[in-house]
PDB file of N, CA and C in Angstrom:
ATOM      1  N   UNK A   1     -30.740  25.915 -60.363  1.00  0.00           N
ATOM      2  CA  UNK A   1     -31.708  25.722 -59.301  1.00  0.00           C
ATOM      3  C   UNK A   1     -32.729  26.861 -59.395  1.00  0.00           C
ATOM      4  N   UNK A   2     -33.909  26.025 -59.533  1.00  0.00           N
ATOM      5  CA  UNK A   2     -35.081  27.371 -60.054  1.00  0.00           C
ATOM      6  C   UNK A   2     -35.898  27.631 -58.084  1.00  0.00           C
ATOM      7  N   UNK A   3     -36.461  29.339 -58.291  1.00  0.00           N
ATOM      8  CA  UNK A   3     -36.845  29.204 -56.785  1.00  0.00           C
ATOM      9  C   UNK A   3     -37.357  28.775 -56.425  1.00  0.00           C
ATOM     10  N   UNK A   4     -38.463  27.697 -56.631  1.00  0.00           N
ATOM     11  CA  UNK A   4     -39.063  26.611 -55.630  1.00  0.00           C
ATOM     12  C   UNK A   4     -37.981  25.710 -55.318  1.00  0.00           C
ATOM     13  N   UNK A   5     -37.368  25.169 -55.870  1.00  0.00           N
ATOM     14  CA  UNK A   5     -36.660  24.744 -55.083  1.00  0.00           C
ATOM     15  C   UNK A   5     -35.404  24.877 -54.140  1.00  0.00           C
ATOM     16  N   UNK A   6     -35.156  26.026 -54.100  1.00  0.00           N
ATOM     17  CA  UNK A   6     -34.421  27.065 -53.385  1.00  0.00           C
ATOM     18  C   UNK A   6     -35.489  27.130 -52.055  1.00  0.00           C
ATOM     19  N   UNK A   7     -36.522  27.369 -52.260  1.00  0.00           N
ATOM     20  CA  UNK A   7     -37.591  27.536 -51.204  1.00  0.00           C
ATOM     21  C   UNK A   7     -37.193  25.845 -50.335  1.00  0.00           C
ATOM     22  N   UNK A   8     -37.799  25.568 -51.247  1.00  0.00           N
ATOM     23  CA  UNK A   8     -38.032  23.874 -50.436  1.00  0.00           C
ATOM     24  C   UNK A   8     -36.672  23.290 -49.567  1.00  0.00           C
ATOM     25  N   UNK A   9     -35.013  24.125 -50.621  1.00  0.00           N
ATOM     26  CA  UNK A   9     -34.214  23.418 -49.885  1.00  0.00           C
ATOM     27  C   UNK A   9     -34.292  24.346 -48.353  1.00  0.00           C
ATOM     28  N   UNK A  10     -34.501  25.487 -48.356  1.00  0.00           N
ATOM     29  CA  UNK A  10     -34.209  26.380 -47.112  1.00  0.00           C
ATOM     30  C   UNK A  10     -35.090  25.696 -46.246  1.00  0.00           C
ATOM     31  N   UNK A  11     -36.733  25.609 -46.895  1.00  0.00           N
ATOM     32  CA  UNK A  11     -37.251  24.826 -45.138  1.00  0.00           C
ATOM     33  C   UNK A  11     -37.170  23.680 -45.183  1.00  0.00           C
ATOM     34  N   UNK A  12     -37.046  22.952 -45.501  1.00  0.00           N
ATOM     35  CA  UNK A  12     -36.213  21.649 -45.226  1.00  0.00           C
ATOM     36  C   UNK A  12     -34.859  21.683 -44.214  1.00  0.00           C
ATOM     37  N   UNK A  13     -34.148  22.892 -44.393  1.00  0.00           N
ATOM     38  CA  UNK A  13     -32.896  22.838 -43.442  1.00  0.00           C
ATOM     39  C   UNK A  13     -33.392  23.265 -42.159  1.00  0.00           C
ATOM     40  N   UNK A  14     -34.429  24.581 -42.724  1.00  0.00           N
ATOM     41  CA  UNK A  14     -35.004  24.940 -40.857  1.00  0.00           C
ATOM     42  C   UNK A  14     -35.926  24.098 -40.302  1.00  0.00           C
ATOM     43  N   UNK A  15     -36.514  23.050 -41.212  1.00  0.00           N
ATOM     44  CA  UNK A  15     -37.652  22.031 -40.387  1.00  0.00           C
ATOM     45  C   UNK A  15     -36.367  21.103 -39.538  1.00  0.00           C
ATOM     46  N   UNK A  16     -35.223  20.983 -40.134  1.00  0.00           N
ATOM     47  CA  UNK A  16     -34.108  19.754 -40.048  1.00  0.00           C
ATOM     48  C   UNK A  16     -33.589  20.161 -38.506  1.00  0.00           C
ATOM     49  N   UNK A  17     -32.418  21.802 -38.725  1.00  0.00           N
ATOM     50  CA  UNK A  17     -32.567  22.325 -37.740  1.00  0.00           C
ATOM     51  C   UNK A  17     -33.323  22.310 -36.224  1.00  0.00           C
ATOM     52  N   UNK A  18     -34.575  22.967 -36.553  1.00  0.00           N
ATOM     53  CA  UNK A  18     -35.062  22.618 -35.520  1.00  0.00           C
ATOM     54  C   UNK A  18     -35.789  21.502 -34.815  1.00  0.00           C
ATOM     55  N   UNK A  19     -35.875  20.047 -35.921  1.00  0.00           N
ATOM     56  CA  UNK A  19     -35.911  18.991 -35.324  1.00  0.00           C
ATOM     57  C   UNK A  19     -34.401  18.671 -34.364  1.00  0.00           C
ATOM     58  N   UNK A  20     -33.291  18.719 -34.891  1.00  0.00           N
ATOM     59  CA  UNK A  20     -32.532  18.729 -34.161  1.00  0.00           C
ATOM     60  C   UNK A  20     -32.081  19.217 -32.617  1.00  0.00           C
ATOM     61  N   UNK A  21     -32.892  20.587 -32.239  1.00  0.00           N
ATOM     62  CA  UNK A  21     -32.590  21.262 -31.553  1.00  0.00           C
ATOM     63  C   UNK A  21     -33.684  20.765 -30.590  1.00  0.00           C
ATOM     64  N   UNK A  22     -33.970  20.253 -31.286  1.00  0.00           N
ATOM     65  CA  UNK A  22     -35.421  19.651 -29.897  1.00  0.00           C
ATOM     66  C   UNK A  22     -35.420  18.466 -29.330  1.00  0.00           C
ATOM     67  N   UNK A  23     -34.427  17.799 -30.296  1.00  0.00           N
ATOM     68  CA  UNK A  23     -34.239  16.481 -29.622  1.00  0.00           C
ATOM     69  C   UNK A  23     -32.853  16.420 -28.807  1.00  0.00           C
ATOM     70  N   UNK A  24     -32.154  17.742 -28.665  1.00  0.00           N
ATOM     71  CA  UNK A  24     -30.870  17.389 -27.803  1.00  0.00           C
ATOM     72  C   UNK A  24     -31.504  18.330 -26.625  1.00  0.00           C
ATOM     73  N   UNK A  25     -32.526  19.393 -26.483  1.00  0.00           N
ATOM     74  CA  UNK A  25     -32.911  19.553 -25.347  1.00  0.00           C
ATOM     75  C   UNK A  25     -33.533  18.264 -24.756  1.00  0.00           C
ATOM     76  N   UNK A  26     -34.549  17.670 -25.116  1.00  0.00           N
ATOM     77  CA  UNK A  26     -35.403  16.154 -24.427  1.00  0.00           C
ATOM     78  C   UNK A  26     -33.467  15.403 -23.884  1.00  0.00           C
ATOM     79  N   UNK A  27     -32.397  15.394 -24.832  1.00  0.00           N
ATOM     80  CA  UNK A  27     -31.959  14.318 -23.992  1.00  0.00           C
ATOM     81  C   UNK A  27     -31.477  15.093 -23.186  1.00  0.00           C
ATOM     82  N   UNK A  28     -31.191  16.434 -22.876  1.00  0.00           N
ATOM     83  CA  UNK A  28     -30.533  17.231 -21.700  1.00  0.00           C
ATOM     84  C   UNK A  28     -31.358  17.031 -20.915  1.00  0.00           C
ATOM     85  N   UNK A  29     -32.568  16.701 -21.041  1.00  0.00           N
ATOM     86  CA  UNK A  29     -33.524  16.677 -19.553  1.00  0.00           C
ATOM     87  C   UNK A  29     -33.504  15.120 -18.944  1.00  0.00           C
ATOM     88  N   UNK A  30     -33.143  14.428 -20.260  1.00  0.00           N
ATOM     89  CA  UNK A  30     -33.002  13.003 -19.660  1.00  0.00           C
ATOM     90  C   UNK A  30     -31.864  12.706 -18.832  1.00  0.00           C
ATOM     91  N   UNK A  31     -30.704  13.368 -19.496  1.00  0.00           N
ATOM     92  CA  UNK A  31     -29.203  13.326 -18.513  1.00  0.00           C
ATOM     93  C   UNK A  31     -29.274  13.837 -16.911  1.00  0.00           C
ATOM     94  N   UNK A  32     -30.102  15.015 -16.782  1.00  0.00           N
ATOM     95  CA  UNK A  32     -29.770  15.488 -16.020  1.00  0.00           C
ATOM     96  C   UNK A  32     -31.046  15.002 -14.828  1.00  0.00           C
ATOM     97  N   UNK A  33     -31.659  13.960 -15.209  1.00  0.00           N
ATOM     98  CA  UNK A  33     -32.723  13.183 -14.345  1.00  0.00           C
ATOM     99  C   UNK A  33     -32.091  12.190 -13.199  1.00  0.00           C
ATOM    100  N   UNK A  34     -32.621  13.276 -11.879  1.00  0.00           N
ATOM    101  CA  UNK A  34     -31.998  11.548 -11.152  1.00  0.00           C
ATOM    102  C   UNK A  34     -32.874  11.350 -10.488  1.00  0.00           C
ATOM    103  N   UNK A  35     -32.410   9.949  -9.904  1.00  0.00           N
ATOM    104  CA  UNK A  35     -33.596   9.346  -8.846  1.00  0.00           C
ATOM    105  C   UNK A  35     -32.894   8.649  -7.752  1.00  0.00           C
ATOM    106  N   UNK A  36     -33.394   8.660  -6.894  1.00  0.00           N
ATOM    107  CA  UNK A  36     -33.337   8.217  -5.449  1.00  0.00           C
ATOM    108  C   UNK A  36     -33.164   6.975  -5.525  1.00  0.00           C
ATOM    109  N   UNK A  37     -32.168   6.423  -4.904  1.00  0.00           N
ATOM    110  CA  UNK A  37     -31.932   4.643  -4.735  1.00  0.00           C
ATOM    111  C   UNK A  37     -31.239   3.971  -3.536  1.00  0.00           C
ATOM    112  N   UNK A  38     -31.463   2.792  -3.000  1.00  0.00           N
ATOM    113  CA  UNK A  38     -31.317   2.409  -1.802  1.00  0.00           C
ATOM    114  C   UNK A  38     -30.221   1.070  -2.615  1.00  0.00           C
ATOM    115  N   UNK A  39     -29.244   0.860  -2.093  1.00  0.00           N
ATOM    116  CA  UNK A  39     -28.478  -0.376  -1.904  1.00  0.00           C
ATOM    117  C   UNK A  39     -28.396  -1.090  -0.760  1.00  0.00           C
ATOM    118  N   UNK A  40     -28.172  -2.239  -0.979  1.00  0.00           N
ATOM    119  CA  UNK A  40     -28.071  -3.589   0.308  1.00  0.00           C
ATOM    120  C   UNK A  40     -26.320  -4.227  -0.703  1.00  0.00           C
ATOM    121  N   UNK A  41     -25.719  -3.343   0.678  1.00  0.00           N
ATOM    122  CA  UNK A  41     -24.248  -3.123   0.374  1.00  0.00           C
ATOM    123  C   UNK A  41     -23.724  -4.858   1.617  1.00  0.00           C
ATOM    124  N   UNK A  42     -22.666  -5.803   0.828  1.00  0.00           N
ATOM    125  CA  UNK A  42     -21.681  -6.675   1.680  1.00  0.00           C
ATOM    126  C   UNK A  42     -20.868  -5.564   2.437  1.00  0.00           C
ATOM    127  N   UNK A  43     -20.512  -4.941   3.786  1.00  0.00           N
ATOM    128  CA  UNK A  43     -19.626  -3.872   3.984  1.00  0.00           C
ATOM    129  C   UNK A  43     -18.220  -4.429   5.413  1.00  0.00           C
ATOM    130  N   UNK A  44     -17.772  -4.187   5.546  1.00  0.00           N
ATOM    131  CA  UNK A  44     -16.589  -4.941   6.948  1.00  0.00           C
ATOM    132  C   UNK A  44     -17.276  -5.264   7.942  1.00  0.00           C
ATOM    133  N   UNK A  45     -18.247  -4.627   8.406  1.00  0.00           N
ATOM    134  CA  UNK A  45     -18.874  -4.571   8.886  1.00  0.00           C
ATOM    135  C   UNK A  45     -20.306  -5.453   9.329  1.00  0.00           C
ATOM    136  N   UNK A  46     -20.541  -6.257   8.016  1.00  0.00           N
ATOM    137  CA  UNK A  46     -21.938  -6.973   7.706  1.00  0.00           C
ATOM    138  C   UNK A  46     -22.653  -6.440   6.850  1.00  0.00           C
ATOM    139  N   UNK A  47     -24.127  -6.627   6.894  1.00  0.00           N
ATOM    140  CA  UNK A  47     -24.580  -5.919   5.711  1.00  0.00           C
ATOM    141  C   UNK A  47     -25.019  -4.728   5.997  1.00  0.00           C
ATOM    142  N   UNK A  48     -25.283  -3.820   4.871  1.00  0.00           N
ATOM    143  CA  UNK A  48     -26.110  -2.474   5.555  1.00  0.00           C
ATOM    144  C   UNK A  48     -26.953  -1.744   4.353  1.00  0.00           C
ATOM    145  N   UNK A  49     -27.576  -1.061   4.135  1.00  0.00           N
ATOM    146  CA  UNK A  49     -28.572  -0.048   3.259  1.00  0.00           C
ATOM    147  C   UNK A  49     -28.004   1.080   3.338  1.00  0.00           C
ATOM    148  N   UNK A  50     -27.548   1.717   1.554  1.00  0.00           N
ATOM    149  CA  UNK A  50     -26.915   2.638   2.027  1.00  0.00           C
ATOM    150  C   UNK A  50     -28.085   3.400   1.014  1.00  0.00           C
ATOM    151  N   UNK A  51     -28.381   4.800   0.863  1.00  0.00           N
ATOM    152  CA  UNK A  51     -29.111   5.748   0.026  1.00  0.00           C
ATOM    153  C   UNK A  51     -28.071   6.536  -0.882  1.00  0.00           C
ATOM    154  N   UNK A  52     -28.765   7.000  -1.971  1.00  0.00           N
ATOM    155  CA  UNK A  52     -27.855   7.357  -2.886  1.00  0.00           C
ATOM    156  C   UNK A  52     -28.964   8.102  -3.744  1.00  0.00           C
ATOM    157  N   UNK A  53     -28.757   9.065  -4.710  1.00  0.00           N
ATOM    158  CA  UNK A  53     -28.780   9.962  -5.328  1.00  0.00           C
ATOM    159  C   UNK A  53     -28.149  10.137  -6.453  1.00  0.00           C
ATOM    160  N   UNK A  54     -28.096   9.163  -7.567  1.00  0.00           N
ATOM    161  CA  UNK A  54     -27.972   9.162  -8.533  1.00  0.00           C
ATOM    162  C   UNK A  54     -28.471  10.077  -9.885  1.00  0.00           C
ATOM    163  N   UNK A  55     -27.800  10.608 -11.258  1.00  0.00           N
ATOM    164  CA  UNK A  55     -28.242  10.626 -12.553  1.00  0.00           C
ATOM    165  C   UNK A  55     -28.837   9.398 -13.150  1.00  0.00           C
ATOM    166  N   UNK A  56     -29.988   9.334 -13.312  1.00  0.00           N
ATOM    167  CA  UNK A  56     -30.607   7.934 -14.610  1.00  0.00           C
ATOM    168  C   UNK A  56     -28.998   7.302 -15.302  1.00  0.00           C
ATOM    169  N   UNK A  57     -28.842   8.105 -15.655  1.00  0.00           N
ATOM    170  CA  UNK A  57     -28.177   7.322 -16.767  1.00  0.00           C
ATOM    171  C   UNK A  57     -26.973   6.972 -16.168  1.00  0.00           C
ATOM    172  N   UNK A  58     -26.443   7.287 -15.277  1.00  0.00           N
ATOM    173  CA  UNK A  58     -24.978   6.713 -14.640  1.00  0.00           C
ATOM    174  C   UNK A  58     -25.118   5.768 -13.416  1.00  0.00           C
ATOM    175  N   UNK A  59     -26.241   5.236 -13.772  1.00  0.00           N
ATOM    176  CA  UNK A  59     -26.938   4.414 -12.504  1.00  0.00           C
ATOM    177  C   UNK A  59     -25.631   3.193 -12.516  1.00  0.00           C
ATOM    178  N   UNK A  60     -25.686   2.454 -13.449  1.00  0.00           N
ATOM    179  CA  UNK A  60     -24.666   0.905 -13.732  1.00  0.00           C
ATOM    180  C   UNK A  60     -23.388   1.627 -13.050  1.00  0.00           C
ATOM    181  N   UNK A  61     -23.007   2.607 -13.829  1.00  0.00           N
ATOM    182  CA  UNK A  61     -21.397   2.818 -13.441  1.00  0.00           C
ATOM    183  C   UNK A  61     -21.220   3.280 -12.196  1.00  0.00           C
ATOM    184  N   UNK A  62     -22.061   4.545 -11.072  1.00  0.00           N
ATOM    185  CA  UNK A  62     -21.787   4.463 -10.125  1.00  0.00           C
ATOM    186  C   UNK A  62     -22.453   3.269  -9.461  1.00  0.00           C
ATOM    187  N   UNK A  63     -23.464   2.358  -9.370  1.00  0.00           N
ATOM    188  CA  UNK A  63     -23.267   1.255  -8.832  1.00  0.00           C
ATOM    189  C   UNK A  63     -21.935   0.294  -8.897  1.00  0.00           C
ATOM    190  N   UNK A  64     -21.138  -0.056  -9.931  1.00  0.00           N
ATOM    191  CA  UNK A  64     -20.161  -0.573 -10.305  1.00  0.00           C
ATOM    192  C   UNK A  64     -19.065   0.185  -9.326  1.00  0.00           C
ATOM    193  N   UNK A  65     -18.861   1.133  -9.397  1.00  0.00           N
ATOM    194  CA  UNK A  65     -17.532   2.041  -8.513  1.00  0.00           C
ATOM    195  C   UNK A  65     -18.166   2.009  -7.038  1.00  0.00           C
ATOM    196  N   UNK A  66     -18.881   1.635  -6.354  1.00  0.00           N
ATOM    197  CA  UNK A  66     -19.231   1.592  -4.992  1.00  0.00           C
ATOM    198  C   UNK A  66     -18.527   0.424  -3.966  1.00  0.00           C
ATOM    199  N   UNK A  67     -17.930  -0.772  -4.493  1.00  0.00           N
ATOM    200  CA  UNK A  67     -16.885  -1.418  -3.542  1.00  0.00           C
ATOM    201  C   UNK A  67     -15.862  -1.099  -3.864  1.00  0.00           C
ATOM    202  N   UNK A  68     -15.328  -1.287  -2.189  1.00  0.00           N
ATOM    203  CA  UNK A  68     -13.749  -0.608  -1.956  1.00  0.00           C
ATOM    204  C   UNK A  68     -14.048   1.120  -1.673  1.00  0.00           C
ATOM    205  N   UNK A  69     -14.982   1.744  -1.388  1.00  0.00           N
ATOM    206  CA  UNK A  69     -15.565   2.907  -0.617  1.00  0.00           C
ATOM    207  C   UNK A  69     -16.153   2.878   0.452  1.00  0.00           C
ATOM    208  N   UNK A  70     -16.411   4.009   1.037  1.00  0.00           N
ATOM    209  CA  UNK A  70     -16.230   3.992   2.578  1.00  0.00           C
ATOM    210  C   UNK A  70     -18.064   4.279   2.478  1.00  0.00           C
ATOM    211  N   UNK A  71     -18.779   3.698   3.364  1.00  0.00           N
ATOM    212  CA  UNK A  71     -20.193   3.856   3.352  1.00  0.00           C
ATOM    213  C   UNK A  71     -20.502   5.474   3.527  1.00  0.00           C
ATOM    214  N   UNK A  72     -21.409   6.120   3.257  1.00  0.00           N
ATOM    215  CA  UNK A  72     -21.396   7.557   3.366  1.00  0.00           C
ATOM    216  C   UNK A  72     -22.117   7.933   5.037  1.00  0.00           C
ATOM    217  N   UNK A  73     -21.076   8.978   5.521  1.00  0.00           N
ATOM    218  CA  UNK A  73     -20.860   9.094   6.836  1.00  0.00           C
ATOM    219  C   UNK A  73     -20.562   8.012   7.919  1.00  0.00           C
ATOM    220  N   UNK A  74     -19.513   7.034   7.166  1.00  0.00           N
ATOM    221  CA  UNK A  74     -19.344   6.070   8.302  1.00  0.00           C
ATOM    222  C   UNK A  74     -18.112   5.378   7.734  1.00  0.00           C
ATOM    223  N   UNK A  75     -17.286   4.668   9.045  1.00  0.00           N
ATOM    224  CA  UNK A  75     -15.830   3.898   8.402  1.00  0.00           C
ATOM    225  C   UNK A  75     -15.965   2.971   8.179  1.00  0.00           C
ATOM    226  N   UNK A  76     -16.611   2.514   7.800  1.00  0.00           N
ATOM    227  CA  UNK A  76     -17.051   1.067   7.015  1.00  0.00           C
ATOM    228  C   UNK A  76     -16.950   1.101   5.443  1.00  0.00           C
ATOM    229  N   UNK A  77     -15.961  -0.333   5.094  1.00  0.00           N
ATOM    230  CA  UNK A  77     -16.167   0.007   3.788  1.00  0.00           C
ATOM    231  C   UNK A  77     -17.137  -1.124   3.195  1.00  0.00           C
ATOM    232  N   UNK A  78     -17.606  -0.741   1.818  1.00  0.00           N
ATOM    233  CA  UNK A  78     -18.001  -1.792   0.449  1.00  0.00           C
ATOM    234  C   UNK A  78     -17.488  -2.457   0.348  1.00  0.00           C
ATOM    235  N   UNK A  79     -17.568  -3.932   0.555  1.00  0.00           N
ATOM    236  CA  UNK A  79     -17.071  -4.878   0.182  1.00  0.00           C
ATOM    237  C   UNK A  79     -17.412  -5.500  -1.552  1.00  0.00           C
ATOM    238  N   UNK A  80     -18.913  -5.269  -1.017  1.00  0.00           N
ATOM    239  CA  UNK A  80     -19.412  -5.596  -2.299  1.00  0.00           C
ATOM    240  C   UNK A  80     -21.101  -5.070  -2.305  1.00  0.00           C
ATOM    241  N   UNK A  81     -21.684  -5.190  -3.620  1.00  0.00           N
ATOM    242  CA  UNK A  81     -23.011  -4.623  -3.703  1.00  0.00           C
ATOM    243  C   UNK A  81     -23.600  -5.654  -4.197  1.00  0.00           C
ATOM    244  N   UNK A  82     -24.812  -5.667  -3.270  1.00  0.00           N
ATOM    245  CA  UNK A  82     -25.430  -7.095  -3.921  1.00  0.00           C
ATOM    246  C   UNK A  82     -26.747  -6.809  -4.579  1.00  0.00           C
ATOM    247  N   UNK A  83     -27.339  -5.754  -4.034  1.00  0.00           N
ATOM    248  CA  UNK A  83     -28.108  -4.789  -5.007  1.00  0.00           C
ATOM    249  C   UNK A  83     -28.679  -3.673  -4.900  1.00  0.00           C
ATOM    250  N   UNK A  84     -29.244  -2.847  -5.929  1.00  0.00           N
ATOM    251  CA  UNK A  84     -29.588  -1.770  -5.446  1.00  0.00           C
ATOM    252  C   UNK A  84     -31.001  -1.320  -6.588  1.00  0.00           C
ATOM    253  N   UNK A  85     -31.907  -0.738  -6.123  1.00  0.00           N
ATOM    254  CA  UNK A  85     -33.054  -0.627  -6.385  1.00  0.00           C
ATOM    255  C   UNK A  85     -33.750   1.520  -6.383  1.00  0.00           C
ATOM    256  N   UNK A  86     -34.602   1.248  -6.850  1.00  0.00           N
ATOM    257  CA  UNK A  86     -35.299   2.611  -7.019  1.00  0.00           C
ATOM    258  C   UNK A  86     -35.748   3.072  -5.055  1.00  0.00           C
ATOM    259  N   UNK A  87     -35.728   4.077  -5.078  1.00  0.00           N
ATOM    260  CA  UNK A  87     -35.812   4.028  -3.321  1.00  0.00           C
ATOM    261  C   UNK A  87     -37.307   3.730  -2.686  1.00  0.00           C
ATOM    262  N   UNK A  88     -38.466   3.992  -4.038  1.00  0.00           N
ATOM    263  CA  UNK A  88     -39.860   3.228  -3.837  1.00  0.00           C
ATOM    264  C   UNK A  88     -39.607   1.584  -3.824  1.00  0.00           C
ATOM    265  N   UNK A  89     -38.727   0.925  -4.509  1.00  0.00           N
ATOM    266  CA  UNK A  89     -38.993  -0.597  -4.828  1.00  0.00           C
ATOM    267  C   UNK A  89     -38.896  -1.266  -3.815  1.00  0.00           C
ATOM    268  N   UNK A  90     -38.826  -2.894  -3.992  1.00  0.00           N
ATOM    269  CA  UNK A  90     -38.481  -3.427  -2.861  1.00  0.00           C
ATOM    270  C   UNK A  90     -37.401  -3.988  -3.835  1.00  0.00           C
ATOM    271  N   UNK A  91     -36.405  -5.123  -2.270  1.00  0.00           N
ATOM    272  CA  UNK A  91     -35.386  -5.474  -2.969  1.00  0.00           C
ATOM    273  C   UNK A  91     -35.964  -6.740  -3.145  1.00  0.00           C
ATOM    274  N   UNK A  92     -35.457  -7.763  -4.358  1.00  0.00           N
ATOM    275  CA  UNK A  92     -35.656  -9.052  -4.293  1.00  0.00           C
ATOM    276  C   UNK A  92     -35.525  -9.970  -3.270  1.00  0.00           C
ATOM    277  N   UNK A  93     -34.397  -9.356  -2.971  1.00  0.00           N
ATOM    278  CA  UNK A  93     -33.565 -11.032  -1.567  1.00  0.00           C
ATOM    279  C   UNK A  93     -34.380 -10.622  -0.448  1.00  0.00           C
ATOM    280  N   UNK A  94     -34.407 -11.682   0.440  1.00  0.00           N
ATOM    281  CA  UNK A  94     -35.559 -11.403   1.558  1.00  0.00           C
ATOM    282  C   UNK A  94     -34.599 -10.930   2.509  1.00  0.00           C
ATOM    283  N   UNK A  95     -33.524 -11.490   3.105  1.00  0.00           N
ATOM    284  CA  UNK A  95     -32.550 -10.707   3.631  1.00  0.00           C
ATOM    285  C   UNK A  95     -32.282  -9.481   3.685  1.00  0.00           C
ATOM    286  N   UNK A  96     -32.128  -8.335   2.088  1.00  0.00           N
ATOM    287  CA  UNK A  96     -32.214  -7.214   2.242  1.00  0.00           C
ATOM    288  C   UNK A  96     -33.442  -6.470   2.360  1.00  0.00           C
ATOM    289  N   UNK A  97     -34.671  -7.157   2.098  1.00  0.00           N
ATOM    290  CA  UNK A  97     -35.921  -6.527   2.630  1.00  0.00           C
ATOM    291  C   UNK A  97     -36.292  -6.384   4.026  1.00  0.00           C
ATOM    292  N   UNK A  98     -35.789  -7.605   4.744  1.00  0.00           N
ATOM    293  CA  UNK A  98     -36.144  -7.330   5.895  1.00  0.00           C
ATOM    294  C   UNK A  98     -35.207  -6.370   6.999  1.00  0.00           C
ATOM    295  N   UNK A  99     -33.955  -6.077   6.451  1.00  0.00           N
ATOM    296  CA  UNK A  99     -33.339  -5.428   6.659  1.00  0.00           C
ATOM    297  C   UNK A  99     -33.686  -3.541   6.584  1.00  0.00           C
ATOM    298  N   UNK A 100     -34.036  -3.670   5.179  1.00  0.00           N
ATOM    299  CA  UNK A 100     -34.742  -2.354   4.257  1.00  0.00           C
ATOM    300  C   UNK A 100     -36.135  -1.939   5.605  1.00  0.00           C
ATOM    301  N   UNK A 101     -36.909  -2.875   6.125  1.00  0.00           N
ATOM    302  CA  UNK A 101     -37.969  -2.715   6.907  1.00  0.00           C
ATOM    303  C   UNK A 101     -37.643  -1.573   8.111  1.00  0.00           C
ATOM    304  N   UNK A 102     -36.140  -2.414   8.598  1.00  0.00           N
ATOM    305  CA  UNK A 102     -35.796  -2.164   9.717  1.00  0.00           C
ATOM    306  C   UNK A 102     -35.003  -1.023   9.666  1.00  0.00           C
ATOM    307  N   UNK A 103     -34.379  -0.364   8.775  1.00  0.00           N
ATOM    308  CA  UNK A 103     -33.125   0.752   8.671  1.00  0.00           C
ATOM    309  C   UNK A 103     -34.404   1.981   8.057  1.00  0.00           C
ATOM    310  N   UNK A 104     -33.730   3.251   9.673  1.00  0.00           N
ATOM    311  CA  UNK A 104     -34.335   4.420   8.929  1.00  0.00           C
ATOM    312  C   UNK A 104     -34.036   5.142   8.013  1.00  0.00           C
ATOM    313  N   UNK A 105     -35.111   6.060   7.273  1.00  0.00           N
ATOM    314  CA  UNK A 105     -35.090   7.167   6.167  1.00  0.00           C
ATOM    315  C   UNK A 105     -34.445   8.401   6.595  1.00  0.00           C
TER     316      UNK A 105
END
């Protein structure tokens, strides 16, 4: 191995390197992104809007683990989730919108 290419293999590893290192900070900022979200929860109770505070990316799974829990600050449980949205959106069903109208922030 003559030194140019001794050269070429070294920055090649530090161009490699620090492509690497830049793309697992971007996804640390993506993991650790959350956003605000409103559900229109089935609960023992009837229906209700609950708020939540989610990570981006664990949005499905804690939506998924939310029936059979107790609504937050109250004894009512999840029956079921019928949906849940960004806390700007609206919901599809007209039922939980007009509901969403009526329940405070």
């Amino acid at each position: 191995m003559n030194k140019s290419q001794l050269t070429y293999l070294i920055f090649s590893f530090i161009a490699f390197a620090l492509l690497v290192n830049s793309s697992s900070v971007n996804a640390d900022d993506k993991k650790a992104e959350k956003l605000e979200y409103k559900c229109y929860l089935k609960t023992t109770k009837g229906y209700e809007i609950a708020f939540y505070r989610w990570e981006v990316k664990n949005f499905t799974r804690n939506m998924a683990k939310l029936p059979s829990r107790k609504l937050p600050g109250k004894r009512i449980y999840i029956k079921d989730v019928e949906e849940c949205v960004e806390l700007d959106a609206s919901f599809t069903l007209g039922a939980a919108q007009k509901l969403d109208e009526e329940t405070a922030r």
